[in-house]
C-alpha atoms as a PDB file:
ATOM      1  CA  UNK A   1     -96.352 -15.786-177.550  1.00  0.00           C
ATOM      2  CA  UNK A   2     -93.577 -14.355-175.934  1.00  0.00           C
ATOM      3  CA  UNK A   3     -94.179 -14.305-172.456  1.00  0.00           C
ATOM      4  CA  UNK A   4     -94.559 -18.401-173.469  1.00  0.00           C
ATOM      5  CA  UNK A   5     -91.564 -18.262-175.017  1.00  0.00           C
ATOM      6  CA  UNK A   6     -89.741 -16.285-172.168  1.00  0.00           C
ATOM      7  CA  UNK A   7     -91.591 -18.665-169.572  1.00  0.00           C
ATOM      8  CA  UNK A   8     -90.437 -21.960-171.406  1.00  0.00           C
ATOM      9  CA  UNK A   9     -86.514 -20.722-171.440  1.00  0.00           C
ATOM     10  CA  UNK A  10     -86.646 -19.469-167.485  1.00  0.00           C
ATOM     11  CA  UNK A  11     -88.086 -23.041-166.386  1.00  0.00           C
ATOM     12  CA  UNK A  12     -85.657 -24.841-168.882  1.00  0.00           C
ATOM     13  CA  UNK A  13     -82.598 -23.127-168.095  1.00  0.00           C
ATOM     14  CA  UNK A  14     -82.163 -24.237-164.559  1.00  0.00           C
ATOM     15  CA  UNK A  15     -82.075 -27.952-166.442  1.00  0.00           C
ATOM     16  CA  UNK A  16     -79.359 -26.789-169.049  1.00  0.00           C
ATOM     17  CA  UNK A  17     -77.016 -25.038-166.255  1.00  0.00           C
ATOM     18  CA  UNK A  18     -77.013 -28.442-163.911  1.00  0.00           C
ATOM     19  CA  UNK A  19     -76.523 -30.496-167.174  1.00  0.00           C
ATOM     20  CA  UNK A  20     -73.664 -28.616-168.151  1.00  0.00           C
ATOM     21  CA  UNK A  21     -71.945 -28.740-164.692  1.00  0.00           C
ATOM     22  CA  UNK A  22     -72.540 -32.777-164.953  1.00  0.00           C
ATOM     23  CA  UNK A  23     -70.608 -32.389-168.306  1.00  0.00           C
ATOM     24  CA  UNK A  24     -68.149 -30.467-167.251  1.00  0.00           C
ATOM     25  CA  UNK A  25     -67.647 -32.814-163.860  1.00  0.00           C
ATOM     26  CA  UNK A  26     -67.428 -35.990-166.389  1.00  0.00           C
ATOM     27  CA  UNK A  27     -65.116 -33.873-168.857  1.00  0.00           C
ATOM     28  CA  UNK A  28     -62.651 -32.982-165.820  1.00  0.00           C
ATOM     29  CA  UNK A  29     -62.672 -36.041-163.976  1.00  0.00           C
ATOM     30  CA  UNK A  30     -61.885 -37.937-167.611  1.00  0.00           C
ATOM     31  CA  UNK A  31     -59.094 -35.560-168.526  1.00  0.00           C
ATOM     32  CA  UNK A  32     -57.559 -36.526-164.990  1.00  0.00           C
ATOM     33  CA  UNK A  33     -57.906 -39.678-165.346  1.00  0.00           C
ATOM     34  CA  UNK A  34     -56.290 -39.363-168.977  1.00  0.00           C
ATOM     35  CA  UNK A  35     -53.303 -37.478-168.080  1.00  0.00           C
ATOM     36  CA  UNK A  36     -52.604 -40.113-165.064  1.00  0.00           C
ATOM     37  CA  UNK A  37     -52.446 -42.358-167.631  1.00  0.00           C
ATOM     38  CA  UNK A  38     -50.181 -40.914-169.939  1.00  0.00           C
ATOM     39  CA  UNK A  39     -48.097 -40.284-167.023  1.00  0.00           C
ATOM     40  CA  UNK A  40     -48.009 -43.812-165.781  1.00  0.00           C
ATOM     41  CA  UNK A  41     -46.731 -45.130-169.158  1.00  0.00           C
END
């Protein structure tokens, strides 16, 4: 059960860690975008 368990996380997390970084691109490049913005006006 564990060694399932423990197999299912190590193949998953490779998916969580490059979804995260596409987050966190998104996040950053919107902030940017937000304070340009605000800036402009």
């Amino acid at each position: 059960m564990t060694d399932t368990a423990d197999g299912f996380l190590t193949r998953l997390t490779p998916k969580f860690k490059e979804t995260n970084d596409y987050i966190a691109k998104i996040y950053k490049k919107r902030r940017l975008r937000q304070t340009k913005l605000a800036n402009a006006s």
